[in-house]
Protein backbone atom coordinates (compact mmCIF):
# COMPACT_ATOMS: atom_id res chain seq x y z
CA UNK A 1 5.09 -46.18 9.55
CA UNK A 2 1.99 -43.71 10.04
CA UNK A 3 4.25 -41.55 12.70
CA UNK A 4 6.47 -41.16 9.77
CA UNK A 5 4.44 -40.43 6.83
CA UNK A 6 2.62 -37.91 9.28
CA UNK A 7 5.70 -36.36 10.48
CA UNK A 8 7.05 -36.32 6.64
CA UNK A 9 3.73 -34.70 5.36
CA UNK A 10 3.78 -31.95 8.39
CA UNK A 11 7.09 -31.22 7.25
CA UNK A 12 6.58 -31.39 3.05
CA UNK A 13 3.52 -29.25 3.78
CA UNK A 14 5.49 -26.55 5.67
CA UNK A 15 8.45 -26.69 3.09
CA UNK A 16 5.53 -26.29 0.25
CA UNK A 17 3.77 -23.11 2.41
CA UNK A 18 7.18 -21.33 3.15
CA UNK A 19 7.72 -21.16 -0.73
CA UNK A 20 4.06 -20.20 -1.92
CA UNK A 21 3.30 -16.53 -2.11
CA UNK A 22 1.18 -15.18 0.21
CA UNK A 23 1.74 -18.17 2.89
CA UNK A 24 3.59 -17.20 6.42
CA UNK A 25 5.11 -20.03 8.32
CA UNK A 26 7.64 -17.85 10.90
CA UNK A 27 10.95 -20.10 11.79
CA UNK A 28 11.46 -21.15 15.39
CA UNK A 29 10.79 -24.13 18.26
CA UNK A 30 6.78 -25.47 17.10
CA UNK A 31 5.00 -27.80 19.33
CA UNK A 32 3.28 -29.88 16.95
CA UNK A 33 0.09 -32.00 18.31
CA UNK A 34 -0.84 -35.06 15.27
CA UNK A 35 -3.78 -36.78 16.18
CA UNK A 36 -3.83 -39.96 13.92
CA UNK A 37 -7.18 -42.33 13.47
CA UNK A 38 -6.68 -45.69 11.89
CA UNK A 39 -10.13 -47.45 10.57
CA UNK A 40 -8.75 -50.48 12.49
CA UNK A 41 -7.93 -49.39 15.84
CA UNK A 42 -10.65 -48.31 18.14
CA UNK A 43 -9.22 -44.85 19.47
CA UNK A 44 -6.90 -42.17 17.78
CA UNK A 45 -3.25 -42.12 19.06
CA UNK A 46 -2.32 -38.22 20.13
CA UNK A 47 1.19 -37.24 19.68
CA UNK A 48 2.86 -34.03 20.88
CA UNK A 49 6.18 -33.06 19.75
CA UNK A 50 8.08 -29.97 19.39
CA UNK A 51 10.38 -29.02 16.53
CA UNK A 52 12.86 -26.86 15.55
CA UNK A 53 11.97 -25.45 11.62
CA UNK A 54 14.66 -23.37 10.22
CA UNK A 55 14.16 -21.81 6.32
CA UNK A 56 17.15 -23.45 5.09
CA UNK A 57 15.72 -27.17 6.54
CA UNK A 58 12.67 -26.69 4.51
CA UNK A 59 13.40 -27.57 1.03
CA UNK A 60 11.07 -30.41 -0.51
CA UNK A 61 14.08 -31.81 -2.11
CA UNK A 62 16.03 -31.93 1.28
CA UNK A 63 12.63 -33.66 2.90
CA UNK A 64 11.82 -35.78 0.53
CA UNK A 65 14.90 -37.51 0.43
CA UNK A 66 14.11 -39.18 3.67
CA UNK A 67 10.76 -40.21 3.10
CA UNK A 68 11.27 -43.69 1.20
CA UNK A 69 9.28 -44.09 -1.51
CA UNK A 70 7.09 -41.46 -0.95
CA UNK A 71 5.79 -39.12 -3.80
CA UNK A 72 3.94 -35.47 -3.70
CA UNK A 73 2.21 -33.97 -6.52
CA UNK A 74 -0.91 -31.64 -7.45
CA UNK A 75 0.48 -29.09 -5.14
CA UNK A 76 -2.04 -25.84 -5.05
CA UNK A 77 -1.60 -22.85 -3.14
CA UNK A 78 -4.01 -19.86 -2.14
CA UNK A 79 -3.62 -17.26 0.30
CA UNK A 80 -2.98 -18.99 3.91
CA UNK A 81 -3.67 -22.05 2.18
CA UNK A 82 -2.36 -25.02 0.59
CA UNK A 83 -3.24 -28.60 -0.59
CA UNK A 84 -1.78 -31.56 -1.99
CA UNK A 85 -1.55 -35.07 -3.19
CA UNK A 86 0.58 -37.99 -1.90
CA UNK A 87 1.57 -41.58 -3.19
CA UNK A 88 3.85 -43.73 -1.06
CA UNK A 89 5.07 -47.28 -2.72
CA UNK A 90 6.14 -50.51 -0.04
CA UNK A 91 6.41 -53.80 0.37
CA UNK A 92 4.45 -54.51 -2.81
CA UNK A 93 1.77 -52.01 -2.24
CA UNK A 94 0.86 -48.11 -2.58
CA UNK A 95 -0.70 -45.49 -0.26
CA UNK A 96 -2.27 -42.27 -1.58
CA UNK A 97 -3.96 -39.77 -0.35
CA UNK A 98 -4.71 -36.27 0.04
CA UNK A 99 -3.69 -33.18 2.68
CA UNK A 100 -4.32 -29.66 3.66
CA UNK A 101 -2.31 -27.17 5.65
CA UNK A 102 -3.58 -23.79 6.91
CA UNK A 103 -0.97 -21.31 8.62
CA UNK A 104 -1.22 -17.61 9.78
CA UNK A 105 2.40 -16.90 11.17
CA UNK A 106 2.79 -18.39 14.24
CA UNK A 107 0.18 -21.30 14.23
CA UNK A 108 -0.70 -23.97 11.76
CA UNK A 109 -3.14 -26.85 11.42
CA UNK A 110 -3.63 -29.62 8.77
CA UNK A 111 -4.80 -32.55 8.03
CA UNK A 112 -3.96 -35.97 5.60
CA UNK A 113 -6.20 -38.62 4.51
CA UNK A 114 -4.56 -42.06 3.28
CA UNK A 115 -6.40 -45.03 1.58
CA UNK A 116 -4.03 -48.48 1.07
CA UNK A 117 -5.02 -52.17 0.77
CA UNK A 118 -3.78 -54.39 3.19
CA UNK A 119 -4.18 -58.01 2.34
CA UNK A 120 -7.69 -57.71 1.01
CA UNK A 121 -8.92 -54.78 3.58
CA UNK A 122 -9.51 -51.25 3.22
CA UNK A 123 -6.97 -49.21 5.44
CA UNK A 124 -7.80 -45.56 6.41
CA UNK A 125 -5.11 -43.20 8.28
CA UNK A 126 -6.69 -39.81 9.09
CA UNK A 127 -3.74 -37.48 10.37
CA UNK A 128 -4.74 -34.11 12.21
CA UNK A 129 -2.52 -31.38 13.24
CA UNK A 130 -2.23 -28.14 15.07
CA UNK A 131 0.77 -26.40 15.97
CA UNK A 132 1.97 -22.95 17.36
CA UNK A 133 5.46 -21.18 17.46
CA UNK A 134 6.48 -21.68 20.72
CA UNK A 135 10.08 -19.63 20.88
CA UNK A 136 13.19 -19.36 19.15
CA UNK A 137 15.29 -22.39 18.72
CA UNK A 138 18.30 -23.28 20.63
């Protein structure tokens, strides 16, 4: 489940930057590293994966349609910058958090902070991400 909502918010916050003015996200093959800490697991689990992001793929309607029951609102933009807020609904409870994505052509980094309570405990997910164009896509 955190894999997802990571990958989902990398892409939500690159279809939100490609529409913004002022924001440059360039198309192509990304290698994406998402570092994700838990509050109840001892070390953060490091994930590299590479992705092909085409303009026409990048459509928060077209995203969000995969992401459950996921939500995204108080979207803000400024220069190379963007920021949002995220509620995701299941199995009885909710998720929400907050995110940040920074790009300057050819490289981007982010991050996402989610809060949820799991039977009576706090649960923290910090996501962290960096990425660089890599190529064109095949």
């Amino acid at each position: 489940m955190p894999n997802r909502l990571t990958l989902t918010a990398i892409l939500l916050s690159l279809a939100f930057t490609t529409q913004a003015e002022g924001i440059k996200l360039t198309p192509g093959k990304w290698q994406i590293q998402i570092t994700s800490s838990m509050s109840m697991m001892p070390q953060p689990i490091i994930k590299k994966l590479e992705e092909c992001i085409k303009a026409d793929q990048l459509s928060p309607e077209e995203l969000m349609k995969n992401s459950g029951t996921c939500s995204v609102s108080d979207v803000k933009s400024s220069g190379s910058q963007i920021s949002w807020k995220m509620v995701c609904k299941h199995h009885g409870g909710e998720m929400a958090g907050t995110g940040q994505f920074k790009s300057a052509g050819s490289k981007m980094n982010g991050s996402m902070e989610l809060a949820m309570d799991l039977n009576g405990q706090a649960l923290t997910i910090l996501n962290k991400w960096d990425g660089q164009r890599i190529g064109d896509c095949k």
